[in-house]
Protein backbone atom coordinates (compact mmCIF):
# COMPACT_ATOMS: atom_id res chain seq x y z
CA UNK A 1 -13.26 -11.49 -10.02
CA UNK A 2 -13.20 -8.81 -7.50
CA UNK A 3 -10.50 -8.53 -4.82
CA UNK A 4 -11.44 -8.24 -1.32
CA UNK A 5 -9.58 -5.49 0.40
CA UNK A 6 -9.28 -4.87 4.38
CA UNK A 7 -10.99 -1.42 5.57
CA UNK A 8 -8.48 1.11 6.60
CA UNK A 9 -8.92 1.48 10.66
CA UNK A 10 -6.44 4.01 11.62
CA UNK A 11 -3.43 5.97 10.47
CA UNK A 12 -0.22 6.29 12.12
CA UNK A 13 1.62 10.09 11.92
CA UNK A 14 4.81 9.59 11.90
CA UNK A 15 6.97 13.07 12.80
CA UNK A 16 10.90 13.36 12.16
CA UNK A 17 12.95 15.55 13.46
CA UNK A 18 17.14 15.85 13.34
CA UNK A 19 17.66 12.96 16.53
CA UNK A 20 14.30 11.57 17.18
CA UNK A 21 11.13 10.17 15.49
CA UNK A 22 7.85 11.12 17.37
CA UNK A 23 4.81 7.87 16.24
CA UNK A 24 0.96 8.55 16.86
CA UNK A 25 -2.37 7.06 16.44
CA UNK A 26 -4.05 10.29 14.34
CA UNK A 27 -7.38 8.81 15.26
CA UNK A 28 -6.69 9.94 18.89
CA UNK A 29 -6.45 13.63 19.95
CA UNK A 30 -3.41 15.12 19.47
CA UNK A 31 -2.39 15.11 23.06
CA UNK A 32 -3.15 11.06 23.00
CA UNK A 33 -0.17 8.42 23.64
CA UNK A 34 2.48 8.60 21.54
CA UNK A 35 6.64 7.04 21.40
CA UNK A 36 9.57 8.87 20.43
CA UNK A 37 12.37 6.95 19.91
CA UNK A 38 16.30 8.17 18.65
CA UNK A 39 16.72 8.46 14.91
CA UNK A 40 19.07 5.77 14.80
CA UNK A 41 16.82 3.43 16.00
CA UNK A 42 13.94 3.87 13.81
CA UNK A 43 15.75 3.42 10.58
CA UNK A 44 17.06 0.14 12.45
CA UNK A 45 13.42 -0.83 13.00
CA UNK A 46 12.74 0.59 9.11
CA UNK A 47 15.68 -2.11 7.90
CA UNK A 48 14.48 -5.17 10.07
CA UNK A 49 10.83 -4.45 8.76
CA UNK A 50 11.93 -4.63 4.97
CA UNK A 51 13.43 -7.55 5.89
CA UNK A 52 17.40 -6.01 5.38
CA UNK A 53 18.61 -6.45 8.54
């Protein structure tokens, strides 16, 4: 039996740095959209989307 797997459709970059955490679509040009948000709050978001907060 085969399993049926979703096509990949895009890729986010994710770029740390000491206080923030810089997120990007890398199918749009490098100068696209993008959100930076404070260090402390992505590894919040990291906990609540493993399900440990």
């Amino acid at each position: 039996m085969a399993e049926a797997t979703a096509p990949v459709t895009g890729v986010s970059q994710i770029a740390t740095c000491p206080h923030t955490v810089h997120v990007r679509d890398s199918k749009l040009s490098p100068r696209g959209p993008h959100v930076s948000v404070p260090a402390h709050v992505w590894a919040a978001f990291l906990s609540y989307a493993a399900g440990e907060a």
